[in-house]
C-alpha atoms as a PDB file:
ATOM      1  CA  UNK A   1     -94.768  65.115  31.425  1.00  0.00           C
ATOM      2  CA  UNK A   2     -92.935  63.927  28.127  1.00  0.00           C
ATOM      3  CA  UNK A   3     -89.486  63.089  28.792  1.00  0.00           C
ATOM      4  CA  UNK A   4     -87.050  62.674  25.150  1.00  0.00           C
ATOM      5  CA  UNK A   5     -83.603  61.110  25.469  1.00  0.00           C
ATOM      6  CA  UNK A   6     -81.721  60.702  22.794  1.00  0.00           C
ATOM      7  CA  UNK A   7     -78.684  58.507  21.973  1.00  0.00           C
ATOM      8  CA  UNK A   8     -76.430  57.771  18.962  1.00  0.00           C
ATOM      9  CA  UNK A   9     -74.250  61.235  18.299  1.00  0.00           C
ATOM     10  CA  UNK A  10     -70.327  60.976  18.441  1.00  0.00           C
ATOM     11  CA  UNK A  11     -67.089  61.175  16.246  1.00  0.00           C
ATOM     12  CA  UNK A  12     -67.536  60.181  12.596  1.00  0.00           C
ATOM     13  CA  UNK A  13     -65.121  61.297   9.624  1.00  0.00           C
ATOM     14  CA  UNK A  14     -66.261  63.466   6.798  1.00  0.00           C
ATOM     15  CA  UNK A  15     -68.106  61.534   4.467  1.00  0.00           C
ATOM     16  CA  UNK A  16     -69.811  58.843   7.430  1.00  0.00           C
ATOM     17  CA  UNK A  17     -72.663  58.208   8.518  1.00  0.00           C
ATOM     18  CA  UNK A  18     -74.840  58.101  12.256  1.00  0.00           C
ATOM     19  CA  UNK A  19     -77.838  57.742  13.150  1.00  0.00           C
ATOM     20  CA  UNK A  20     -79.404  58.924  16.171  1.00  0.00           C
ATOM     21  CA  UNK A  21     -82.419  58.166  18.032  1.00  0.00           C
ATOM     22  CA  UNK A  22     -85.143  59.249  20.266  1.00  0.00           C
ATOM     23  CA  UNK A  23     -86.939  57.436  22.464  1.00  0.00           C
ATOM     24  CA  UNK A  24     -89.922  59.034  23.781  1.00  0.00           C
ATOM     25  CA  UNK A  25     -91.192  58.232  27.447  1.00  0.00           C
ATOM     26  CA  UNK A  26     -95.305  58.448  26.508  1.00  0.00           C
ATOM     27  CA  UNK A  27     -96.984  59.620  23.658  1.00  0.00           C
ATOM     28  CA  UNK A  28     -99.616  61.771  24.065  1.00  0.00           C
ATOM     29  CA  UNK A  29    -101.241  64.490  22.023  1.00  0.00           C
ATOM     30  CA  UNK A  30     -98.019  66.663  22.973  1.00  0.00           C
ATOM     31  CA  UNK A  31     -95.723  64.677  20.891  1.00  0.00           C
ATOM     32  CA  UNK A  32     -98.161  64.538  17.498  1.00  0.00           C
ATOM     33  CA  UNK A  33     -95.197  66.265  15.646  1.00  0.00           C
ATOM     34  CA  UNK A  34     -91.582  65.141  16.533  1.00  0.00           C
ATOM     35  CA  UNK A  35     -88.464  66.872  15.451  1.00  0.00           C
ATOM     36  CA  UNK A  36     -84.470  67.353  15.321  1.00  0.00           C
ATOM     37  CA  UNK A  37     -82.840  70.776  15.978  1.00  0.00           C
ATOM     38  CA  UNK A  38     -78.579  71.281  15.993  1.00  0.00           C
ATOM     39  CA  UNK A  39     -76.718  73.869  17.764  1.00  0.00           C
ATOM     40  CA  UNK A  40     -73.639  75.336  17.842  1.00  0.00           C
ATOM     41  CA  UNK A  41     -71.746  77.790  20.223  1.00  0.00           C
ATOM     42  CA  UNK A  42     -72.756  81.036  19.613  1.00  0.00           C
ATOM     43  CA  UNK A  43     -75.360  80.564  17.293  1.00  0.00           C
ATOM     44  CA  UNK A  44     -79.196  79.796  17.559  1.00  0.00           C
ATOM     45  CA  UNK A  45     -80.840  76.333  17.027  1.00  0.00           C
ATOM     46  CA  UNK A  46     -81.123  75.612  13.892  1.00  0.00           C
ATOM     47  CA  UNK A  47     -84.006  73.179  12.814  1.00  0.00           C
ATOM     48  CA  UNK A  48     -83.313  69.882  10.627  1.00  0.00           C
ATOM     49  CA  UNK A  49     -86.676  67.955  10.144  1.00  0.00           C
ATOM     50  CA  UNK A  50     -90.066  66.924  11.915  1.00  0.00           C
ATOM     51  CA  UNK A  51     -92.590  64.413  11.295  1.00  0.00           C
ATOM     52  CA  UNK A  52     -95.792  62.719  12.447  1.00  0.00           C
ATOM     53  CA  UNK A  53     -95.659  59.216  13.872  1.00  0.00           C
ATOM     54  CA  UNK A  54     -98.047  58.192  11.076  1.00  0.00           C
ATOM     55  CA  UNK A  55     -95.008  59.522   8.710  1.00  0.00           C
ATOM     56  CA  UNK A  56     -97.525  61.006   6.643  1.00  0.00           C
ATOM     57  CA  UNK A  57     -95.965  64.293   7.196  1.00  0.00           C
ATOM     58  CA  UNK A  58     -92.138  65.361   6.893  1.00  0.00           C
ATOM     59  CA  UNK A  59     -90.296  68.399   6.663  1.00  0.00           C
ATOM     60  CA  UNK A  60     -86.691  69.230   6.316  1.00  0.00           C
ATOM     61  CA  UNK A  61     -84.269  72.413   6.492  1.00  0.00           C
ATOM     62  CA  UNK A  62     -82.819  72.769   2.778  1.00  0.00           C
ATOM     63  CA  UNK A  63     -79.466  72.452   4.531  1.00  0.00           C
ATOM     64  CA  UNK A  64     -79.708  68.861   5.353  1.00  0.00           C
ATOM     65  CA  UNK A  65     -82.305  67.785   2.660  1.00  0.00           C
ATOM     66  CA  UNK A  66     -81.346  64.812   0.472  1.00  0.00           C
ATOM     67  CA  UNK A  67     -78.324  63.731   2.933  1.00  0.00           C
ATOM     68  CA  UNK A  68     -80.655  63.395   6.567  1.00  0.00           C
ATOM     69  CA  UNK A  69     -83.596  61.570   6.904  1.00  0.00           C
ATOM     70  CA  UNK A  70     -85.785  61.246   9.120  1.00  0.00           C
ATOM     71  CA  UNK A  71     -88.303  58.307  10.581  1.00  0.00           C
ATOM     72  CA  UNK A  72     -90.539  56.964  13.233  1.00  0.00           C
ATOM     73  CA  UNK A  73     -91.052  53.456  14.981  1.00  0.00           C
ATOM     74  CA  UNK A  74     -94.811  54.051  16.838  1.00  0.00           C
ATOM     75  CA  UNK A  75     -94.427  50.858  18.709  1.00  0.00           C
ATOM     76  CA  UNK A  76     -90.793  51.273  20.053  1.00  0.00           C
ATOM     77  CA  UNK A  77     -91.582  55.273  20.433  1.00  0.00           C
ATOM     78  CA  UNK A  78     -88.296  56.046  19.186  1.00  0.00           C
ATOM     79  CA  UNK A  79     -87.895  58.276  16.471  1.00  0.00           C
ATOM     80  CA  UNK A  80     -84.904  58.466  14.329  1.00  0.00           C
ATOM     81  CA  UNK A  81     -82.466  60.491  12.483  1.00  0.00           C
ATOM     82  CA  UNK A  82     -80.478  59.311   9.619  1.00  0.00           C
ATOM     83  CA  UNK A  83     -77.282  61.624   8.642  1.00  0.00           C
ATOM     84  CA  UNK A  84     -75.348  60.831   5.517  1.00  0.00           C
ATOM     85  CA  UNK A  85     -72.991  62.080   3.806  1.00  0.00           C
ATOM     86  CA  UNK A  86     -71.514  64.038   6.554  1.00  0.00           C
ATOM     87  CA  UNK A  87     -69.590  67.529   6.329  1.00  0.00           C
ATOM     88  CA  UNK A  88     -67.629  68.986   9.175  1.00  0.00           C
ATOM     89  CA  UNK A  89     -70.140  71.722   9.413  1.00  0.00           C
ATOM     90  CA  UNK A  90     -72.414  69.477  11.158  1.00  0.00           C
ATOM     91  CA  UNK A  91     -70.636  69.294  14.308  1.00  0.00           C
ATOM     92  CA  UNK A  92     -73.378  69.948  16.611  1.00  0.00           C
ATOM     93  CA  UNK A  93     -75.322  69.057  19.526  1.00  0.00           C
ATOM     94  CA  UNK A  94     -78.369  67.961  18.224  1.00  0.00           C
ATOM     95  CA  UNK A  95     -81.752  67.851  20.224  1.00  0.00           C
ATOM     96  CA  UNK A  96     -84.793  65.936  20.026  1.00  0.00           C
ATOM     97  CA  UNK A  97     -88.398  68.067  20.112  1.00  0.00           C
ATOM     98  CA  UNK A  98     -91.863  67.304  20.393  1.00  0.00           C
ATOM     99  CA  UNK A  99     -94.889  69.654  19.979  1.00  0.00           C
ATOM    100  CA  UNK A 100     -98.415  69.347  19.602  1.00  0.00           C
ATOM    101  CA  UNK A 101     -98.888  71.876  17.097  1.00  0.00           C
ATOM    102  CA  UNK A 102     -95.284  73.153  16.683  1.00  0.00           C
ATOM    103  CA  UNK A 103     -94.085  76.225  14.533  1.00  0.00           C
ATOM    104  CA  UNK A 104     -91.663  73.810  12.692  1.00  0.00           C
ATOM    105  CA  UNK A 105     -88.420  76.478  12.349  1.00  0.00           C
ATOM    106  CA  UNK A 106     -88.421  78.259  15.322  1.00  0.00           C
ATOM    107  CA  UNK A 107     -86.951  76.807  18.318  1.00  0.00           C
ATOM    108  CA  UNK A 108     -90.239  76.934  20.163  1.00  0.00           C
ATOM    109  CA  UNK A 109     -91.181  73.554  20.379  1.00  0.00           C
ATOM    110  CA  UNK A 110     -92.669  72.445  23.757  1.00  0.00           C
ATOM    111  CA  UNK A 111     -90.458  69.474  24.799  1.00  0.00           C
ATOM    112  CA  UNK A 112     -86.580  69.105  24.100  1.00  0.00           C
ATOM    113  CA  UNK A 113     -84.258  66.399  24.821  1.00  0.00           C
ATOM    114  CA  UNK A 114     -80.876  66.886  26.682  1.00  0.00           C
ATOM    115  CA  UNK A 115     -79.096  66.571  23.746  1.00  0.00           C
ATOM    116  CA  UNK A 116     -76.065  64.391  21.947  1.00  0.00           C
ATOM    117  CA  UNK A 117     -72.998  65.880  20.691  1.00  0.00           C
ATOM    118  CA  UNK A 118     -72.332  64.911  16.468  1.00  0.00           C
ATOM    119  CA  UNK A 119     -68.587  65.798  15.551  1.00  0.00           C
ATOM    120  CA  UNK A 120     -67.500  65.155  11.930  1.00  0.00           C
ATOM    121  CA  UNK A 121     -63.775  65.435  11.356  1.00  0.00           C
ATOM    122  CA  UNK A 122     -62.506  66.664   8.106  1.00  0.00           C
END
């Protein structure tokens, strides 16, 4: 079983930055694509970006393209999630995912962290 825990989310003004992370209890052929999802109350989750742990592959959600970025450390596990530029609308709780083969927009992904909570204040 692939546990994800992620850290790093909590009150940054409009305009700051975070960065969150995700450390990953065991890779395995589950966890060949990792990503970051956000959601809000009352809405679905939203996807953000994936990669591979070579970082040969990325993808991102043309809402947070150009401002979020995302990254991998294969010996530490961890993956990361770089937020810049930060509006108010991306108070969130933002998750963690792995999936061997994932459909990268839809919140299908196999393996999900617990979550950390991101609120930017305007």
């Amino acid at each position: 079983q692939v546990q994800l825990a992620e850290s790093g989310g909590g009150l940054v003004q409009a305009g700051g930055s975070l960065r969150l992370s995700c450390a990953v209890s065991r890779r395995t052929g589950s966890t060949d694509y990792m990503g970051w999802f956000r959601q809000t109350p009352g809405k679905e989750r939203e996807f953000l970006a994936a990669i591979t742990w070579t970082g040969t592959y990325t993808l991102y959600a043309d809402s947070v393209k150009g401002r979020f970025t995302i990254s991998g450390d294969s010996a530490k596990n961890t993956v990361f999630l770089q937020m810049n530029s930060l509006k108010p609308e991306d108070t969130a709780v933002y998750y963690c995912v792995a999936d061997p083969n994932p459909q990268f927009r839809s919140p299908t992904w196999e393996y999900w962290g617990q979550g950390t909570q991101v609120t930017v204040s305007s």
